[in-house]
N, C-alpha and C. Protein backbone atom coordinates (compact mmCIF):
# COMPACT_ATOMS: atom_id res chain seq x y z
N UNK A 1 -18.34 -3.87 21.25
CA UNK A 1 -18.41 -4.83 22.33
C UNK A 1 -17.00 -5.08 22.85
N UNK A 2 -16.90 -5.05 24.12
CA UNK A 2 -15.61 -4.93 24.59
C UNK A 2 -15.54 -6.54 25.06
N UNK A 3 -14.70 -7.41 24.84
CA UNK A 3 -14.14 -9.11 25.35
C UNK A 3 -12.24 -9.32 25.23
N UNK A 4 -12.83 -10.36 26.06
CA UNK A 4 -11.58 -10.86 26.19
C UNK A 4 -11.19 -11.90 25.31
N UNK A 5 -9.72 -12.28 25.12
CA UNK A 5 -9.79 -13.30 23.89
C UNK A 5 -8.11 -13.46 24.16
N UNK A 6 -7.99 -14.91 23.64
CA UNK A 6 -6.54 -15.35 24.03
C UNK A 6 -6.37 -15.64 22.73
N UNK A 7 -5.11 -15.43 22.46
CA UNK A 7 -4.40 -15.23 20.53
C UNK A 7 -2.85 -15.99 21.28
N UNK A 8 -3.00 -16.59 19.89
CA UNK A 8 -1.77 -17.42 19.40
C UNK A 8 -0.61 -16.21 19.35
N UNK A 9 0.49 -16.42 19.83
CA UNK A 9 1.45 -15.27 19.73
C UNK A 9 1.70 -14.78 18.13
N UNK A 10 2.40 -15.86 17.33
CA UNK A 10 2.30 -15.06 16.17
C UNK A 10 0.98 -14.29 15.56
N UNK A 11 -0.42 -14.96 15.65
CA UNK A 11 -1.39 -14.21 15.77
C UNK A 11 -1.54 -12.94 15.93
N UNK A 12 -0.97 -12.52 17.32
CA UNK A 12 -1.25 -11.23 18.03
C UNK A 12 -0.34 -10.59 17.29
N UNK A 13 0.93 -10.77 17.43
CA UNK A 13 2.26 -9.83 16.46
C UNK A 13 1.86 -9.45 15.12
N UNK A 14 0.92 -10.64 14.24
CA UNK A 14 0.55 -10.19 12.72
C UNK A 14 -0.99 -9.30 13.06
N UNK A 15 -1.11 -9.62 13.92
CA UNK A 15 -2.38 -7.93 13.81
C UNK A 15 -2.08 -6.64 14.23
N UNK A 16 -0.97 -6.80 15.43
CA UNK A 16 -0.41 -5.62 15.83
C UNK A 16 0.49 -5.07 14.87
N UNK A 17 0.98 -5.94 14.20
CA UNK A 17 2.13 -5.17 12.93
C UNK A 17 0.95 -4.45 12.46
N UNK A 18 -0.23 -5.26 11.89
CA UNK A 18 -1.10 -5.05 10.85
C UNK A 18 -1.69 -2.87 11.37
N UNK A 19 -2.08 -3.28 12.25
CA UNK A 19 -2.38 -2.51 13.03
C UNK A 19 -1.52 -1.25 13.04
N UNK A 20 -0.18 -1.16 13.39
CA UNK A 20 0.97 -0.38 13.41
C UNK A 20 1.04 0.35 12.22
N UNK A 21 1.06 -0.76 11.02
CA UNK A 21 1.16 -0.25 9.67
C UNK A 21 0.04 0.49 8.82
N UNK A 22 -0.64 0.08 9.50
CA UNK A 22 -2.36 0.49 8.88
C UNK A 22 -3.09 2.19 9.93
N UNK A 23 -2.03 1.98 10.74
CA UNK A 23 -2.48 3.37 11.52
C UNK A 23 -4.06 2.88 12.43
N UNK A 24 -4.82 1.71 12.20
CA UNK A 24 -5.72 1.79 13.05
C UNK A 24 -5.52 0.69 14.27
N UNK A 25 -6.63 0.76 15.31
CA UNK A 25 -6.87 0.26 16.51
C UNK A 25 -6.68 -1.76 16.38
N UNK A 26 -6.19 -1.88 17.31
CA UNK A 26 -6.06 -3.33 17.05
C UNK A 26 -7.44 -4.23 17.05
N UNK A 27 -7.81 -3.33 17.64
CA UNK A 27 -9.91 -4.47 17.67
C UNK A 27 -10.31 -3.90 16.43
N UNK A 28 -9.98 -2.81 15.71
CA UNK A 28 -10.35 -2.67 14.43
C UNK A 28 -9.71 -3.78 13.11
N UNK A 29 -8.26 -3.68 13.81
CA UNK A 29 -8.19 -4.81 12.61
C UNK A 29 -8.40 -6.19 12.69
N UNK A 30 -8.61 -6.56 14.27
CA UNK A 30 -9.09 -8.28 14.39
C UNK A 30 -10.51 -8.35 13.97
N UNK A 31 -11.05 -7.12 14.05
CA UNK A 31 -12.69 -7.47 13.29
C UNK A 31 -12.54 -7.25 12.02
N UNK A 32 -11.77 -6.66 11.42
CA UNK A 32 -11.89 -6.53 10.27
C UNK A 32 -11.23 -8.41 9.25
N UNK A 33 -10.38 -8.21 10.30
CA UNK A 33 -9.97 -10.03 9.57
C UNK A 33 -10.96 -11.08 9.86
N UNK A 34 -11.29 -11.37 10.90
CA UNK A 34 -12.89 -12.01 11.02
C UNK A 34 -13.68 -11.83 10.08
N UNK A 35 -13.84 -10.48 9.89
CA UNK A 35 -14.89 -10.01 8.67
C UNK A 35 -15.07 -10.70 7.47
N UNK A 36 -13.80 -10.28 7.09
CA UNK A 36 -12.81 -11.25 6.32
C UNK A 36 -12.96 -12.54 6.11
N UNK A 37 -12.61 -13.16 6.88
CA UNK A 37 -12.18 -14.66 6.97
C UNK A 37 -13.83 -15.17 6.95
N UNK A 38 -14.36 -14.78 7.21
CA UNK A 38 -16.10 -15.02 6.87
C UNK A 38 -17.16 -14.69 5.91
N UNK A 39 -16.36 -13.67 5.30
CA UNK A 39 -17.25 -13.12 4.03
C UNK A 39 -17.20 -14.67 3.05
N UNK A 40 -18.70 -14.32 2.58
CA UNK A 40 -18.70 -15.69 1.21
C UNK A 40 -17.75 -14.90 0.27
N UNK A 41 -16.94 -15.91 -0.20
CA UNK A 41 -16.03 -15.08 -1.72
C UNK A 41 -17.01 -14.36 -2.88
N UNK A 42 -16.40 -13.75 -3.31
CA UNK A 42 -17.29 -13.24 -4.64
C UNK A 42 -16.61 -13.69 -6.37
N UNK A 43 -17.86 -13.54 -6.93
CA UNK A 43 -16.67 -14.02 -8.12
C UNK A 43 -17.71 -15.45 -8.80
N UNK A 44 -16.50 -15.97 -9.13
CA UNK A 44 -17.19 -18.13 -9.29
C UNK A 44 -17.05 -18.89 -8.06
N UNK A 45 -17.69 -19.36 -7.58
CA UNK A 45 -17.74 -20.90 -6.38
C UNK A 45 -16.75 -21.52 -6.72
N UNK A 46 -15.62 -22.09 -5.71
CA UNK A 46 -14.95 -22.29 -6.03
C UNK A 46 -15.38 -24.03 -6.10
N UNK A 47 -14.30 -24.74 -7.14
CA UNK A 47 -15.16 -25.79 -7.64
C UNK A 47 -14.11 -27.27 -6.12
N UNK A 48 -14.77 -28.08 -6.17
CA UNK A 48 -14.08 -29.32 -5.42
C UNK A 48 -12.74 -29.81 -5.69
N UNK A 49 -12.09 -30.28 -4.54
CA UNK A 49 -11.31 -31.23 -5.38
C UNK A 49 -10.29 -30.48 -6.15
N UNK A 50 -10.03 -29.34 -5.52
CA UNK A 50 -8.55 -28.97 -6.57
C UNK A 50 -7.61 -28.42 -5.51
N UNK A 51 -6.11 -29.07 -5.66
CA UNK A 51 -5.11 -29.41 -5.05
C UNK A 51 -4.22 -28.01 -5.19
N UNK A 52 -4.87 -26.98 -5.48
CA UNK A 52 -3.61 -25.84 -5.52
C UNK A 52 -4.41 -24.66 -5.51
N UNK A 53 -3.76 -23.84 -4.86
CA UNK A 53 -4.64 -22.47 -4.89
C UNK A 53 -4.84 -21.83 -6.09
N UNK A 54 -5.88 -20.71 -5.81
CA UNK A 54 -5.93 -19.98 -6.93
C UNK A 54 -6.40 -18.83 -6.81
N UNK A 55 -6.59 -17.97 -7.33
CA UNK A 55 -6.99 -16.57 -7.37
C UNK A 55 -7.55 -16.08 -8.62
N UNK A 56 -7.99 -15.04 -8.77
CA UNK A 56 -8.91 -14.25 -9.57
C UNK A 56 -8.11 -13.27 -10.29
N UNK A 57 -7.75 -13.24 -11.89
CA UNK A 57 -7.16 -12.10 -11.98
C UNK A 57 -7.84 -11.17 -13.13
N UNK A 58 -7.75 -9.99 -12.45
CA UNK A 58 -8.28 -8.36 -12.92
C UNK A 58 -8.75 -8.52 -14.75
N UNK A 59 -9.55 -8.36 -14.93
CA UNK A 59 -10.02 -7.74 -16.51
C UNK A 59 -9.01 -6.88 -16.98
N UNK A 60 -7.94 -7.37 -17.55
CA UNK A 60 -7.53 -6.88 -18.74
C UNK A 60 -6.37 -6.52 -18.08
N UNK A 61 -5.30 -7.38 -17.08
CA UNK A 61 -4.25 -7.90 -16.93
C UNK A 61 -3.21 -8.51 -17.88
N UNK A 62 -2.26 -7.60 -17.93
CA UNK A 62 -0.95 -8.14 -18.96
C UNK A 62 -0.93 -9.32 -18.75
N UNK A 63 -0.86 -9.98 -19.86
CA UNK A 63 -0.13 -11.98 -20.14
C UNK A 63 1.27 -11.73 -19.43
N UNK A 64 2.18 -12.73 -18.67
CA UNK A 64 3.01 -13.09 -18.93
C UNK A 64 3.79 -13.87 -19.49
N UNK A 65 4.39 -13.12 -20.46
CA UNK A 65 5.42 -14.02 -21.61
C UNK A 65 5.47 -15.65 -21.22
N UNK A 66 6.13 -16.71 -21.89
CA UNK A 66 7.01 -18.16 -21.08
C UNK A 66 8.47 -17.27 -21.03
N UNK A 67 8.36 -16.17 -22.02
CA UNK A 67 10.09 -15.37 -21.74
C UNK A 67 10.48 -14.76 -20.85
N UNK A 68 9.42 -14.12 -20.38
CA UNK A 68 9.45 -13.06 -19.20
C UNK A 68 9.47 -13.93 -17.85
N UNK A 69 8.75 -15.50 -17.81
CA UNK A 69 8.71 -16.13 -16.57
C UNK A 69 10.22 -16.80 -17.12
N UNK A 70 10.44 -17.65 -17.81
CA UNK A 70 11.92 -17.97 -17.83
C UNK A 70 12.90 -17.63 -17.33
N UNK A 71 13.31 -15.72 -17.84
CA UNK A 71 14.04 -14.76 -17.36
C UNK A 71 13.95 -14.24 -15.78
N UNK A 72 12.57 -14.09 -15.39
CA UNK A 72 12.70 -13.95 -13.84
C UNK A 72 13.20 -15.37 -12.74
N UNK A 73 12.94 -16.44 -13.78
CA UNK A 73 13.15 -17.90 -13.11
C UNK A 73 15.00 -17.99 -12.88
N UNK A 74 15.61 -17.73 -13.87
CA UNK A 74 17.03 -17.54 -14.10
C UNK A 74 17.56 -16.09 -13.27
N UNK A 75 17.23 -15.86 -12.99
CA UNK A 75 17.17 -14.22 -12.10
C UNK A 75 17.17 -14.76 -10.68
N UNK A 76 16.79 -15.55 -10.75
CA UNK A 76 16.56 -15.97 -8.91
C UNK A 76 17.48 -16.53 -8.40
């Protein structure tokens, strides 16, 4: 379906990068982020009421140390 549509400038620049970098069509990647931005998550529901993001991590993902976060903390 071919439309018209008015985008926030940084908007347009982060799909056209997206786009640039990804080798495909720019209506390919604004539908594909829509897509996106609308899919139900998968996984657990995420629960109410909690003040910080979070994410999902992989089955059988290395621990990080308190040594290894210390050392990258002092690194910075």
């Amino acid at each position: 379906m071919r439309t018209t549509v008015t985008l926030d400038d940084e908007a347009y620049e982060a799909a056209l990068t997206l786009a640039k970098t990804s080798g495909k069509r720019l209506g390919q990647v604004i539908s594909d982020l829509i897509r996106r931005a609308v899919q139900k998550p998968q996984g657990h529901a995420p629960r109410g009421g909690k003040r910080f993001p979070t994410f999902e991590v992989p089955p059988g993902a290395p621990m990080i140390s308190l040594k290894g976060i210390r050392r990258a903390w002092e690194e910075e």
